[in-house]
Structure formats: structure tokens, C-alpha cells
C-alpha atoms as a PDB file:
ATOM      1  CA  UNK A   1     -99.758  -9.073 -90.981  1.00  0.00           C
ATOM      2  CA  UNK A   2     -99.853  -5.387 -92.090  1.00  0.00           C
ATOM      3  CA  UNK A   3     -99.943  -4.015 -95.629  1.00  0.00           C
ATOM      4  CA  UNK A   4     -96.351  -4.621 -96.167  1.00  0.00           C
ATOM      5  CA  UNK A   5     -96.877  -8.001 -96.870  1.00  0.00           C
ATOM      6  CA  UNK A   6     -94.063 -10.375 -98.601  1.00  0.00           C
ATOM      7  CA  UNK A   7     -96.646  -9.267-101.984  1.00  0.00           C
ATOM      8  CA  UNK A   8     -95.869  -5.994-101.289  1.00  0.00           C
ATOM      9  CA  UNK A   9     -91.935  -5.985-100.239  1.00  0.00           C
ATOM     10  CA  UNK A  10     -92.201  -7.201-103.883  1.00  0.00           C
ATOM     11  CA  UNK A  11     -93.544  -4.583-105.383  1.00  0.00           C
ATOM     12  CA  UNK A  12     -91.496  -2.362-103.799  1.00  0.00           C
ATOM     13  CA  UNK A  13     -88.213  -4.189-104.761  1.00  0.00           C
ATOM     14  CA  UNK A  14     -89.409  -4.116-108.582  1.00  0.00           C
ATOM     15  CA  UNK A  15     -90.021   0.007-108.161  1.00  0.00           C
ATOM     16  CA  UNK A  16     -86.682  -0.143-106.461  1.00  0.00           C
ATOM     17  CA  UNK A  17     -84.975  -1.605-109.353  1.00  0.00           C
ATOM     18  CA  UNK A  18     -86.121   0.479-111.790  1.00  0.00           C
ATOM     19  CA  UNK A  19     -86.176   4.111-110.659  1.00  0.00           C
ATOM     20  CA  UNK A  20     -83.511   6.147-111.858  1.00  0.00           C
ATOM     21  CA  UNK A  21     -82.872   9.175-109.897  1.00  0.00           C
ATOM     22  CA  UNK A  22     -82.363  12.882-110.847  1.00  0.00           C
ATOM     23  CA  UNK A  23     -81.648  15.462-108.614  1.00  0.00           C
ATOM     24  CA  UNK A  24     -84.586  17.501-109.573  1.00  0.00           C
ATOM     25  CA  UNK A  25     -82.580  21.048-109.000  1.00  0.00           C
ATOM     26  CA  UNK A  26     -80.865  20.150-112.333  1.00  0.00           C
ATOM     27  CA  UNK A  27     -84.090  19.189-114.022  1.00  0.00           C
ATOM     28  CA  UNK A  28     -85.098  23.189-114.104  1.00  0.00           C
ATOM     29  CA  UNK A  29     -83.534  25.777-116.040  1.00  0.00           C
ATOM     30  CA  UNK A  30     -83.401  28.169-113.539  1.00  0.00           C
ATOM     31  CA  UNK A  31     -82.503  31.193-116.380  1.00  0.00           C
ATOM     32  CA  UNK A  32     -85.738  31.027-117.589  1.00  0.00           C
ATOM     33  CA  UNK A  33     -87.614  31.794-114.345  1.00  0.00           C
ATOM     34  CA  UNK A  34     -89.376  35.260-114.763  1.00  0.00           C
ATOM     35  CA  UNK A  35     -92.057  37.166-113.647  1.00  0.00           C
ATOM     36  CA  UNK A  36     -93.250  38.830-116.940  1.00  0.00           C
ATOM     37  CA  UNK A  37     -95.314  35.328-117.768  1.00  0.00           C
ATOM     38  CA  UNK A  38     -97.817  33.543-115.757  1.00  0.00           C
ATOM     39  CA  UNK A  39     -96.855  31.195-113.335  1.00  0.00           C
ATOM     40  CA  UNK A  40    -100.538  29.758-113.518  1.00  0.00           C
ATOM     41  CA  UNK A  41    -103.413  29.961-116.288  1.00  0.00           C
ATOM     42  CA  UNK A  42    -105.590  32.488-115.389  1.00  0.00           C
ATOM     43  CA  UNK A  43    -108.794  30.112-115.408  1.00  0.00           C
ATOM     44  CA  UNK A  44    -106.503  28.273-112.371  1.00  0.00           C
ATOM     45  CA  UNK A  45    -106.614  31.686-110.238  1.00  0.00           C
ATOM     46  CA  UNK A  46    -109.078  32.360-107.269  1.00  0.00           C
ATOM     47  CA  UNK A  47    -110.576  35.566-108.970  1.00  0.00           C
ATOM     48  CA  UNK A  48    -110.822  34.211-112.530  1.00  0.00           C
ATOM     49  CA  UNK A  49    -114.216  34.476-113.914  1.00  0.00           C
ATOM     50  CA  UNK A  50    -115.384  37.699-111.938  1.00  0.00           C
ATOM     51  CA  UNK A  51    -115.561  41.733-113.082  1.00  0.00           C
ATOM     52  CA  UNK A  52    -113.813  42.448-110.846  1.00  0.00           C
ATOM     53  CA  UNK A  53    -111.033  40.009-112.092  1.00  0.00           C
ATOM     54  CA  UNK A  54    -111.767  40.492-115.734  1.00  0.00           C
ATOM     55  CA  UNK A  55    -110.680  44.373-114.800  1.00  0.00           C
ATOM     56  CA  UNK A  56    -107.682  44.105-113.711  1.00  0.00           C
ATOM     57  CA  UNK A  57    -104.418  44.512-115.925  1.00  0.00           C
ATOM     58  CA  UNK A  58    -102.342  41.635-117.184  1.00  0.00           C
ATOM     59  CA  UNK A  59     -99.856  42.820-115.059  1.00  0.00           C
ATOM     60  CA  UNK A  60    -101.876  42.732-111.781  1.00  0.00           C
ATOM     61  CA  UNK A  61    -103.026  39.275-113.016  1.00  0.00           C
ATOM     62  CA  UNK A  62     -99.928  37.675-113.858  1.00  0.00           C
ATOM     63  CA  UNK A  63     -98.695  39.088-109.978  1.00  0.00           C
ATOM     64  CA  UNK A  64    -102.015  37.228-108.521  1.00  0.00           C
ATOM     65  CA  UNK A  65    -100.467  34.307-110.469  1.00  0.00           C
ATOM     66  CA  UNK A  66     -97.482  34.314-109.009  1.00  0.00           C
ATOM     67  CA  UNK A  67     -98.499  34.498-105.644  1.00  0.00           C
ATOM     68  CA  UNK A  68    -100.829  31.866-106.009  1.00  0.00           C
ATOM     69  CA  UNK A  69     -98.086  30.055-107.443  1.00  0.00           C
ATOM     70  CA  UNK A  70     -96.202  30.415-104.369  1.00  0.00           C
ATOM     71  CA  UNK A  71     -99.252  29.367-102.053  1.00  0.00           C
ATOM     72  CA  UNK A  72     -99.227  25.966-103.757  1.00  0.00           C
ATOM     73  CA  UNK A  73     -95.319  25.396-103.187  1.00  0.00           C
ATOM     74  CA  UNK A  74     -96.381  26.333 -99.456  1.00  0.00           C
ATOM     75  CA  UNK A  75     -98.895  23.717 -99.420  1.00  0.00           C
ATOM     76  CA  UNK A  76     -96.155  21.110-101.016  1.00  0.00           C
ATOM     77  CA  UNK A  77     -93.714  21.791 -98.749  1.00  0.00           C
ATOM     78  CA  UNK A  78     -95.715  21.430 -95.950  1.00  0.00           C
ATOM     79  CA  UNK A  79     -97.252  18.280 -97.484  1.00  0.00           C
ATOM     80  CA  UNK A  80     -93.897  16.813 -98.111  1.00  0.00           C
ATOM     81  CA  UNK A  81     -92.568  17.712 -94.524  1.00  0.00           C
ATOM     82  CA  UNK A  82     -94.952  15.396 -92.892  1.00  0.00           C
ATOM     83  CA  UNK A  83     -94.658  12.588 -95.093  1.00  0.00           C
ATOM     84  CA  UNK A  84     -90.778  12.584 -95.043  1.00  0.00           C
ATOM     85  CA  UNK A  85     -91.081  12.857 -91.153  1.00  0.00           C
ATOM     86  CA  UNK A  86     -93.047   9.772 -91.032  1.00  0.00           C
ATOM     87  CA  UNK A  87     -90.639   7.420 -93.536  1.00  0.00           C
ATOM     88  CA  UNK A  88     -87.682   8.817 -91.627  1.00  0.00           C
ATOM     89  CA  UNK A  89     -89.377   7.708 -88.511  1.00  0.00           C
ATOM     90  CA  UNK A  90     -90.444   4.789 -89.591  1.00  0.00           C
ATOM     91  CA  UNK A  91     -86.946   3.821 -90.663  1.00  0.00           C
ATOM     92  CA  UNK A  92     -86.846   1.866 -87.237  1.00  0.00           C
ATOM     93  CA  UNK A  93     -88.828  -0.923 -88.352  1.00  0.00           C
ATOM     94  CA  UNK A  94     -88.086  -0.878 -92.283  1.00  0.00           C
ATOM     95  CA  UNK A  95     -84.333  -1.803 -91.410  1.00  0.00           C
ATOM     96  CA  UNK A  96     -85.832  -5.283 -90.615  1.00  0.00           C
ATOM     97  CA  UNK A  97     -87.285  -5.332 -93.971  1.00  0.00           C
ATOM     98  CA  UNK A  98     -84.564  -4.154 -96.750  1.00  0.00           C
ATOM     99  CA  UNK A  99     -86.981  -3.617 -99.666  1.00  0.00           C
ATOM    100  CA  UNK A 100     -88.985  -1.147 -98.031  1.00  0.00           C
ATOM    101  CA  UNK A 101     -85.852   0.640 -96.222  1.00  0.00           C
ATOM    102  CA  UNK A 102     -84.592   1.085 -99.480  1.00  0.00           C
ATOM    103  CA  UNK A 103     -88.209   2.365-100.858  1.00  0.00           C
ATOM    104  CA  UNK A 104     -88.133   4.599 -98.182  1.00  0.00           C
ATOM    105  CA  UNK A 105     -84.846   6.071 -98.574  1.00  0.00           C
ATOM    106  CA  UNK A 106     -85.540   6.490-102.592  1.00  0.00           C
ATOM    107  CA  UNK A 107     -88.723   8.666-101.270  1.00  0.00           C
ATOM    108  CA  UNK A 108     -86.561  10.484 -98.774  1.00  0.00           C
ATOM    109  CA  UNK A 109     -84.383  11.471-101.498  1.00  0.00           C
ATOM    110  CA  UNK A 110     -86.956  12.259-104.251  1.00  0.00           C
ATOM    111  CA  UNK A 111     -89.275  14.037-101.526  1.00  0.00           C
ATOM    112  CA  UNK A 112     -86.446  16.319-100.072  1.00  0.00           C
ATOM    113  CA  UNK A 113     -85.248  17.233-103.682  1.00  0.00           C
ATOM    114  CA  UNK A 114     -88.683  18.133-104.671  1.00  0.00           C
ATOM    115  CA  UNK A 115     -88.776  20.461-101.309  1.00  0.00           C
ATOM    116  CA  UNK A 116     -85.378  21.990-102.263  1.00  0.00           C
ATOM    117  CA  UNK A 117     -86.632  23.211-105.584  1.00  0.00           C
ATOM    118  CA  UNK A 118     -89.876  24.522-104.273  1.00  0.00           C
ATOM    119  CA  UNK A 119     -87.826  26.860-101.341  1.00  0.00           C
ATOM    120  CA  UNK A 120     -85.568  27.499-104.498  1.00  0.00           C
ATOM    121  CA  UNK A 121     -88.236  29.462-106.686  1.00  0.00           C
ATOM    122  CA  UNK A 122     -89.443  31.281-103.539  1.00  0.00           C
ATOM    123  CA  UNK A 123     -85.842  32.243-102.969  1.00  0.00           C
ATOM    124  CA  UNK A 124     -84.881  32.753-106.586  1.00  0.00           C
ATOM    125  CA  UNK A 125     -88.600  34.992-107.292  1.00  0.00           C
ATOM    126  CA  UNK A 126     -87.367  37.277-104.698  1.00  0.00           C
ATOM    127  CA  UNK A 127     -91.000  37.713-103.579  1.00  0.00           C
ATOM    128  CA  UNK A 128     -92.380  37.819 -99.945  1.00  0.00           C
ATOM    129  CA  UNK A 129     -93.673  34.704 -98.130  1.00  0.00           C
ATOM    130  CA  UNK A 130     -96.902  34.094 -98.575  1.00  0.00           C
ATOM    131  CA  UNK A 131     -98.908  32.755 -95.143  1.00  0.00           C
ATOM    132  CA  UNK A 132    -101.045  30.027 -94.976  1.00  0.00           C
ATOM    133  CA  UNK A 133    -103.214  28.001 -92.884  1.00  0.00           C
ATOM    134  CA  UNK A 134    -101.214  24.401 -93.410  1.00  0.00           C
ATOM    135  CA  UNK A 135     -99.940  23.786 -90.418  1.00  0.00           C
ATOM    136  CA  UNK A 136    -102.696  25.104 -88.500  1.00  0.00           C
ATOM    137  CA  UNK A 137    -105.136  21.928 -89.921  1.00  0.00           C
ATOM    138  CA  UNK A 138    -105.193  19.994 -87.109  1.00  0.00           C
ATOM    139  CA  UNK A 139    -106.404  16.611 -88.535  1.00  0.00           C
ATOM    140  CA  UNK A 140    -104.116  16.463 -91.154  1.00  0.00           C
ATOM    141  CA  UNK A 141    -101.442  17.291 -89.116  1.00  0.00           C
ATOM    142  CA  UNK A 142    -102.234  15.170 -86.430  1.00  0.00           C
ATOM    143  CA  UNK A 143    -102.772  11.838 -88.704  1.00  0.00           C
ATOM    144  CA  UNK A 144     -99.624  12.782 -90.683  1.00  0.00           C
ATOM    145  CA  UNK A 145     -97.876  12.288 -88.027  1.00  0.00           C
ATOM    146  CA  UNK A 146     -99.242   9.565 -85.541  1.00  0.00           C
ATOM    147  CA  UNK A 147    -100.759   7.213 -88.001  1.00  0.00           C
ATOM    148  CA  UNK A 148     -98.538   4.212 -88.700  1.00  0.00           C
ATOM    149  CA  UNK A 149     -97.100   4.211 -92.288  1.00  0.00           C
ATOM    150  CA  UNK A 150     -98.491   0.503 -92.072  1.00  0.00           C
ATOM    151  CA  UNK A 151    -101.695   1.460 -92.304  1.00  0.00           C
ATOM    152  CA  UNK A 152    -104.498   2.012 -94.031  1.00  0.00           C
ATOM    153  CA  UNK A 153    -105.178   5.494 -92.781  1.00  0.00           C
ATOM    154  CA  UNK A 154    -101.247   6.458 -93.465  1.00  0.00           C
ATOM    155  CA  UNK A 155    -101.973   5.776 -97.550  1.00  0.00           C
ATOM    156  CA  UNK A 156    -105.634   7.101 -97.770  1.00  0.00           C
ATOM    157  CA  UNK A 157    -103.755  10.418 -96.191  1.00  0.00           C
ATOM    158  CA  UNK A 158    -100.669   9.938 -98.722  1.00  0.00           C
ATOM    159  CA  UNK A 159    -102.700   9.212-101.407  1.00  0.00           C
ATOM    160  CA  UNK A 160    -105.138  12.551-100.898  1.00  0.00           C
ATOM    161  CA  UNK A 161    -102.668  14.801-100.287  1.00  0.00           C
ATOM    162  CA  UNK A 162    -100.362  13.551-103.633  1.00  0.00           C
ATOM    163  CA  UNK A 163    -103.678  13.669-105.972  1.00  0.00           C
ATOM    164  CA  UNK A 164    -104.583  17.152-105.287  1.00  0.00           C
ATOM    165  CA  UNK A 165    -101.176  18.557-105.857  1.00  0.00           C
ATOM    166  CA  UNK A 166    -100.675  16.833-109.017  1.00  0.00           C
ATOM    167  CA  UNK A 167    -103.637  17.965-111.030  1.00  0.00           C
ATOM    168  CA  UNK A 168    -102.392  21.695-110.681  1.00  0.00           C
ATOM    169  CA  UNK A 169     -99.364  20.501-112.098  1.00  0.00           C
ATOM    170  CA  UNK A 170    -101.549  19.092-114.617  1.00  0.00           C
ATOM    171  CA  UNK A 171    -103.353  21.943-115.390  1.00  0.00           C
ATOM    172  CA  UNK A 172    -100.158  23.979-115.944  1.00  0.00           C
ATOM    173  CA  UNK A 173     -98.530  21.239-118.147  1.00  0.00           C
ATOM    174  CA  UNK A 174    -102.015  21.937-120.230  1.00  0.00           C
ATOM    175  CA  UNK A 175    -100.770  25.370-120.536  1.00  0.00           C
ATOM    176  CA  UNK A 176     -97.037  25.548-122.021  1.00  0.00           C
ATOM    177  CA  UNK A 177     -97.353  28.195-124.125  1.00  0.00           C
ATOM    178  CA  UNK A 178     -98.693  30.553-121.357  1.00  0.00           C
ATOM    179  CA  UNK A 179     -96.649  29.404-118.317  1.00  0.00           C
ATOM    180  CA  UNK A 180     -92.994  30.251-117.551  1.00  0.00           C
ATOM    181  CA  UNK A 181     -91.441  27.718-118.891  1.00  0.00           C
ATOM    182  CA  UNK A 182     -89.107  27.091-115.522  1.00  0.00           C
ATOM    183  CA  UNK A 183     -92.491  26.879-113.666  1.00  0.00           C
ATOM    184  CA  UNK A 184     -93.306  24.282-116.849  1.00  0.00           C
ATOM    185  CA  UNK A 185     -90.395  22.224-116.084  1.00  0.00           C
ATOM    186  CA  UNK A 186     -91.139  21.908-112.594  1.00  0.00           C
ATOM    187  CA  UNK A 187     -94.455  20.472-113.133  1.00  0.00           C
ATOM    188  CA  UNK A 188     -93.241  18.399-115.844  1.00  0.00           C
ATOM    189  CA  UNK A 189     -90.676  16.372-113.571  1.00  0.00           C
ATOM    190  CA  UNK A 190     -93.375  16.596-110.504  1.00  0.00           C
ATOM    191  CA  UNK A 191     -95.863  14.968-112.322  1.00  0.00           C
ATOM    192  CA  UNK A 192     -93.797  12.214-113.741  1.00  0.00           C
ATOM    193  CA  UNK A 193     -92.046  11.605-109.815  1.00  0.00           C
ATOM    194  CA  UNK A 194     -95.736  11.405-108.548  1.00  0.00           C
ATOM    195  CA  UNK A 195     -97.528   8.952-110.702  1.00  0.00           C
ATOM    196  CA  UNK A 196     -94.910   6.261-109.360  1.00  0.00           C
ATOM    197  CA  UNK A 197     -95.779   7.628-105.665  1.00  0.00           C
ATOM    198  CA  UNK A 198     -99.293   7.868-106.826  1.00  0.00           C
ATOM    199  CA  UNK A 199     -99.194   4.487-107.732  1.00  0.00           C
ATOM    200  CA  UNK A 200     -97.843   2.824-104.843  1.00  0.00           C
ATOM    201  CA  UNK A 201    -100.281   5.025-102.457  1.00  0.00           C
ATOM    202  CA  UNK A 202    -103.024   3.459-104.104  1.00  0.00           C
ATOM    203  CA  UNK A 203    -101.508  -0.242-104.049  1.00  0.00           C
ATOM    204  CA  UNK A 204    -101.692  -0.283-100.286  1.00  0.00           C
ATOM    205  CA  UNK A 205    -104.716   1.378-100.099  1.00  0.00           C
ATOM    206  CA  UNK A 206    -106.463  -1.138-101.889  1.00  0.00           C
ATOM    207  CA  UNK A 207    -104.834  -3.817 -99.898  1.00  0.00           C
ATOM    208  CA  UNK A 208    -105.516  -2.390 -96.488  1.00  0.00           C
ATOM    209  CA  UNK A 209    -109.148  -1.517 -97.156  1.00  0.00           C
ATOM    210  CA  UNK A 210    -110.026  -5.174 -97.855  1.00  0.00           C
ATOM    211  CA  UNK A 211    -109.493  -5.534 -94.535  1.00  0.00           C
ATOM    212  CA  UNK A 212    -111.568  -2.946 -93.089  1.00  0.00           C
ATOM    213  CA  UNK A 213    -114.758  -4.194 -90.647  1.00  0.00           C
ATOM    214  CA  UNK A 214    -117.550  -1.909 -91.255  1.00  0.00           C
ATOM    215  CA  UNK A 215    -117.043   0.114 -88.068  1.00  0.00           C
ATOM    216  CA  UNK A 216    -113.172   0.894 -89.061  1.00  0.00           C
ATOM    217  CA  UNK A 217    -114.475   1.948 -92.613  1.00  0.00           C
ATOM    218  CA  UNK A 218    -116.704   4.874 -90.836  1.00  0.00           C
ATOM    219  CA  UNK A 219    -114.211   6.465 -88.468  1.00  0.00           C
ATOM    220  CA  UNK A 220    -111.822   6.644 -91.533  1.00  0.00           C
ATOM    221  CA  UNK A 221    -114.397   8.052 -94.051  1.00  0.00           C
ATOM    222  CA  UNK A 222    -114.921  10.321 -90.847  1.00  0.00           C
ATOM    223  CA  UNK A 223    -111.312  11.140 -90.496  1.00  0.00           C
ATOM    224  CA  UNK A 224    -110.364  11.515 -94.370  1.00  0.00           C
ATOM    225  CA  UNK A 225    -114.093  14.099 -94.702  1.00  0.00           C
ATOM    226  CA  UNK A 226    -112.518  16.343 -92.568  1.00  0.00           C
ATOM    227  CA  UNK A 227    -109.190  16.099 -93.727  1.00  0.00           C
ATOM    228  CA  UNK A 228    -110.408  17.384 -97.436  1.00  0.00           C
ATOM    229  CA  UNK A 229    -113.107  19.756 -96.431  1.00  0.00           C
ATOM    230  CA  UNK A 230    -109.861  21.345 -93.856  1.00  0.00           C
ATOM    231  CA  UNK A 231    -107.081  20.449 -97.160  1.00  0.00           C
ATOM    232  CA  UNK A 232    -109.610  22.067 -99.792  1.00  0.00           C
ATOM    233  CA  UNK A 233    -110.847  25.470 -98.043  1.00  0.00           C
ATOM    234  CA  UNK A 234    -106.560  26.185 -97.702  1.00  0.00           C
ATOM    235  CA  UNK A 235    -105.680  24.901-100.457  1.00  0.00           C
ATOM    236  CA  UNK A 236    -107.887  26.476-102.567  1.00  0.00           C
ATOM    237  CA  UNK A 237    -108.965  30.198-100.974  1.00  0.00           C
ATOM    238  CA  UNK A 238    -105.667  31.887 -99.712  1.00  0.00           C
ATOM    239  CA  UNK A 239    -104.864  34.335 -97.399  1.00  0.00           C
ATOM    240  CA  UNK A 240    -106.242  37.942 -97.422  1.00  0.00           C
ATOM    241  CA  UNK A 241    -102.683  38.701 -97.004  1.00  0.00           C
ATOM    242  CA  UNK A 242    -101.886  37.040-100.558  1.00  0.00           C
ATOM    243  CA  UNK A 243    -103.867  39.660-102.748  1.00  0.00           C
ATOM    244  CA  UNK A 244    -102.411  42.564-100.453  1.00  0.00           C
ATOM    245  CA  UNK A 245     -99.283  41.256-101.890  1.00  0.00           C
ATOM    246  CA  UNK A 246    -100.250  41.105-105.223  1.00  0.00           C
ATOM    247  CA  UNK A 247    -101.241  44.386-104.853  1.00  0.00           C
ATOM    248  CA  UNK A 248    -105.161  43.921-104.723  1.00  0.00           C
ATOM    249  CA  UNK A 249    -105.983  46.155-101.440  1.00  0.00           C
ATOM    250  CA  UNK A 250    -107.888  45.594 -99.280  1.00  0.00           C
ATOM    251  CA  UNK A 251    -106.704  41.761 -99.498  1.00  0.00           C
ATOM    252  CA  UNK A 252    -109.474  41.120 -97.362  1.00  0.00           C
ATOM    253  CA  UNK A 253    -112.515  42.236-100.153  1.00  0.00           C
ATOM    254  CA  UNK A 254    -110.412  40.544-102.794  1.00  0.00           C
ATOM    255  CA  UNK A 255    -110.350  36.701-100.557  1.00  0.00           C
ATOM    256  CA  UNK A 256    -114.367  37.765 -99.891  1.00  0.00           C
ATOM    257  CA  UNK A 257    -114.717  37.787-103.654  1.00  0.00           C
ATOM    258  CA  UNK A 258    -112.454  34.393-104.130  1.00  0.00           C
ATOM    259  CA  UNK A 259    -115.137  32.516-101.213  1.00  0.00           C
ATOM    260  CA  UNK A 260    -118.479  33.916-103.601  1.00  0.00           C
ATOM    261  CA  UNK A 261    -116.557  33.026-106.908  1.00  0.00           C
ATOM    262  CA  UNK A 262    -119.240  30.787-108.503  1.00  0.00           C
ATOM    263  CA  UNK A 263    -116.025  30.023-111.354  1.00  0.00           C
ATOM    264  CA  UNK A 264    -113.814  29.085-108.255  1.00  0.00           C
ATOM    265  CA  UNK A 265    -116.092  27.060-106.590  1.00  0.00           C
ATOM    266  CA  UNK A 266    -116.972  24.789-110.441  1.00  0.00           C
ATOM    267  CA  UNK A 267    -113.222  24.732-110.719  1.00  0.00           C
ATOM    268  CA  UNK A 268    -112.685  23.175-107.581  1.00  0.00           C
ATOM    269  CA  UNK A 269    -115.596  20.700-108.326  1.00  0.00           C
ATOM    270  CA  UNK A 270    -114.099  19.796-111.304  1.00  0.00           C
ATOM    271  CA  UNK A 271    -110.428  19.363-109.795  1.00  0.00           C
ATOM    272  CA  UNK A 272    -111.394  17.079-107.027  1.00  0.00           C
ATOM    273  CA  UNK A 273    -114.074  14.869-109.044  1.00  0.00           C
ATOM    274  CA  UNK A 274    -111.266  12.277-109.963  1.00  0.00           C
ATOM    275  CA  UNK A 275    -109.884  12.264-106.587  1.00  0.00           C
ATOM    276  CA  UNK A 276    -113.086  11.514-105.232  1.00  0.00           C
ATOM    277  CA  UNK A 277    -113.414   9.328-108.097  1.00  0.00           C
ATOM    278  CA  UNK A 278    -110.385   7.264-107.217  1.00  0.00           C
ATOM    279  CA  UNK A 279    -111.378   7.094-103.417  1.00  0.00           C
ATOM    280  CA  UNK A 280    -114.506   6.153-104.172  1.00  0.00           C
ATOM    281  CA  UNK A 281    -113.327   3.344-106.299  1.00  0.00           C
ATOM    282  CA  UNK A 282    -111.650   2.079-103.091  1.00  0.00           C
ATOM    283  CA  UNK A 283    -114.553   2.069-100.926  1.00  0.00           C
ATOM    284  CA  UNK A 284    -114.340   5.834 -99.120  1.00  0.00           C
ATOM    285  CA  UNK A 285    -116.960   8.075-100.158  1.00  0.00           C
ATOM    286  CA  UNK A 286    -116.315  11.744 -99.550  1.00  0.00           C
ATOM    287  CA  UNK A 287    -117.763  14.959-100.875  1.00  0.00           C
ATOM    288  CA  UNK A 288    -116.965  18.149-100.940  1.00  0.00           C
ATOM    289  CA  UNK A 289    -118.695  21.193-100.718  1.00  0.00           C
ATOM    290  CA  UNK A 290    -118.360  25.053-100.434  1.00  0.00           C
ATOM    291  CA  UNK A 291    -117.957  26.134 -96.807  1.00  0.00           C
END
């Protein structure tokens, strides 16, 4: 028997039941999207903490904000893509099993809306498009997408990719009176949609790793290291390309200065310590250090 267990069709019929949806599009006001305030506190930016940094006018700052901004809706996006291309497929299977085909479908829905209002604020900021390394990270794109949504490995993914993400938003609900406040309501109705996806990650991960024989539990602390030390060095150092478009030229010195950051490097410490926390808590160790 796989995760999704009669226990589990259960749970997923009780989340069913009581999850109300809102097309999160409506949940912003878009009027109040600008880009005379900060789209993230400056102690969230690559460069914070550094002369160079500390130099710089607000309004070079608050443009590094945005664009970092912008690199984190890239990453969601991207994150989103693979898991809704793995329900959809899995949507063979699930119709056997109408709990979890309707579970499915209510993540479908809430995943794509989320999507829609990320491409929305890059549309609507009418700023260029960042690049990233995302779809270039070949574990995390390969597991994404091969891995059986009834497993183990499927969830540990889910549930490291969803964590990440949602302490940012976090950080920027810690923040209202400095953040835009459309940027505000956007992590505000993120971070409520997650902790039920959040939640449910975690359920069948600590179902599925009960099950585990020792040699299973190393190749997937194996897989998931890489996955975070790949996830973490995009995630968290962009593109020289991002601080050309801020306007910090040659991008290239400025993402040199981002990798030496000794501010950067604590804050991404202290971001990931409950993650690791929570995995840790379900028997997989990882770490995470600077490349």
C-alpha cells in the first residue's frame, strides 16, 4: 500500500470539505502596486549589510528590491510548474480514488491561480525578465518530474520546495509598513494557501518515511542534499544579469559581492534552520553550506 492509504484519503476528504476557494487575482489590489516602495526589506536583499550596499541610494536599493522580488516569483513559478505537472499527470490513477482526485484538482486550481498572479506583477511592473538558473537544476527537475506523487521522495521534494518560499513571504509580512502593500497582500494570501499545502506535505512525509529501510533513507538524504545545496545557491545569489538591471554595473562585481556577503550568507543560515529543522524532525538530515 502506498502513502495514500484509506487514513490518508481521509484526511484529504476532511481538507476537501473545508477549503473555500478564492481566486487569488481578486485577493490583490492591483492599484496599489508601485515601484516607489520596497518590494522586499532591505535586510532580505543579496547586498544588504555591505559598503558597498550601505552606499547606494534608496532609489538604487528599492530597484535591487524589486528585481529580487521578481527572481523569487521566477523561482515560484517554476516551482509550481513542476508540481502542477505531476498532479495533472497523476490524475490517471487518482480518478480511481475520488478524495484525492478532488485534492488534486483543489491544488490544480489554487497552484495555477497563485502562478497567474505571479506572471501578473511581472506583467503589471513593466520591468524586464529577470534570468535564472531554475530550470537548469537538474535534480530537482528531474525528481519533480519522474518521482511518483505516491512517494516518499515526491513529498520530501514538495515539502522543501513549499518551506523555502514561504518564509520570504514571511519575512515580508514582518515588514508591512515598508513593503508595497500589493506585494503585502500577495504574501498575505500565499502564506495562508501554503500552511494547508505545508501541512499535508508533511503528513505523507511522515507516513512514508516510517517505512524507509536504512539503505532507501541514504539515497534520499543523498538526493534531497543536492537538491537544496542546487535550490539554495539559485535561490538565494541571482544572476549577474539581475544587478545590471537594477542598474548596479558591472552586474558581474555586484553578484561577486552577493557570494562574499558574510550578512547574506547568516541570513540564509537563519532562513533555512527551520526547514532543516522540520526535515530533521522526520528523519533526513541535511546541511547547508556556502558554495
Amino acid at each position: 500500500m502506498g502513502l495514500l492509504s484509506v487514513k490518508s484519503a481521509e484526511i484529504l476528504e476532511r481538507l476537501n470539505q473545508h477549503r473555500i476557494y478564492q481566486d487569488p487575482i481578486n485577493r490583490v489590489n492591483w492599484l496599489r502596486l508601485n515601484l516607489d516602495d520596497y518590494w522586499l526589506p532591505e535586510e532580505a536583499l543579496s547586498l544588504y549589510g555591505i559598503t558597498e550596499f550601505m552606499a547606494l541610494s534608496p532609489e538604487q536599493r528599492k530597484a535591487l528590491s524589486h528585481f529580487e522580488y521578481l527572481h523569487f516569483l521566477e523561482a515560484q513559478i517554476w516551482l509550481e510548474g513542476l508540481f502542477m505537472e505531476r498532479l495533472s499527470l497523476s490524475a490517471s490513477y487518482a480518478r480511481k480514488n475520488i478524495a484525492l482526485l478532488k485534492y488534486h484538482l483543489n491544488e490544480l486550481r489554487e497552484q495555477a491561480g497563485h502562478s497567474l498572479v505571479f506572471a501578473e506583477i511581472i506583467q503589471r511592473s513593466g520591468l524586464p525578465r529577470v534570468a535564472t538558473r531554475f530550470h537548469d537544476l537538474g535534480w530537482m527537475n528531474w525528481f519533480a518530474r519522474h518521482s511518483s506523487v505516491d512517494s516518499v521522495t515526491f513529498w520530501l521534494t514538495a515539502m522543501l520546495s513549499q518551506e523555502i518560499p514561504d518564509r520570504i513571504n514571511r519575512v515580508i509580512r514582518q515588514n508591512k509598513n515598508t513593503i508595497c502593500p500589493a506585494i503585502f497582500d500577495v504574501a498575505t494570501f500565499h502564506t495562508v494557501d501554503e500552511v494547508r499545502h505545508i501541512s499535508f506535505s508533511r503528513r505523507m512525509v511522515d507516513a512514508g518515511v516510517k517505512e524507509l529501510s536504512s539503505g532507501r533513507a541514504f539515497v534520499i538524504r543523498f538526493i534531497l542534499q543536492r537538491m537544496l545545496n542546487q535550490f539554495a545557491d539559485a535561490y538565494f545569489y541571482p544572476e549577474p544579469g539581475l544587478y545590471d538591471f537594477a542598474g548596479l554595473v558591472p552586474g558581474r562585481s555586484w553578484a561577486s559581492l552577493a557570494r562574499k556577503n558574510p550578512h547574506r550568507i547568516q541570513f540564509i543560515r537563519q532562513h533555512l534552520a527551520g526547514v532543516l529543522h522540520n526535515l530533521q524532525q522526520v528523519g533526513v538530515p541535511l546541511t547547508w553550506r556556502p558554495r
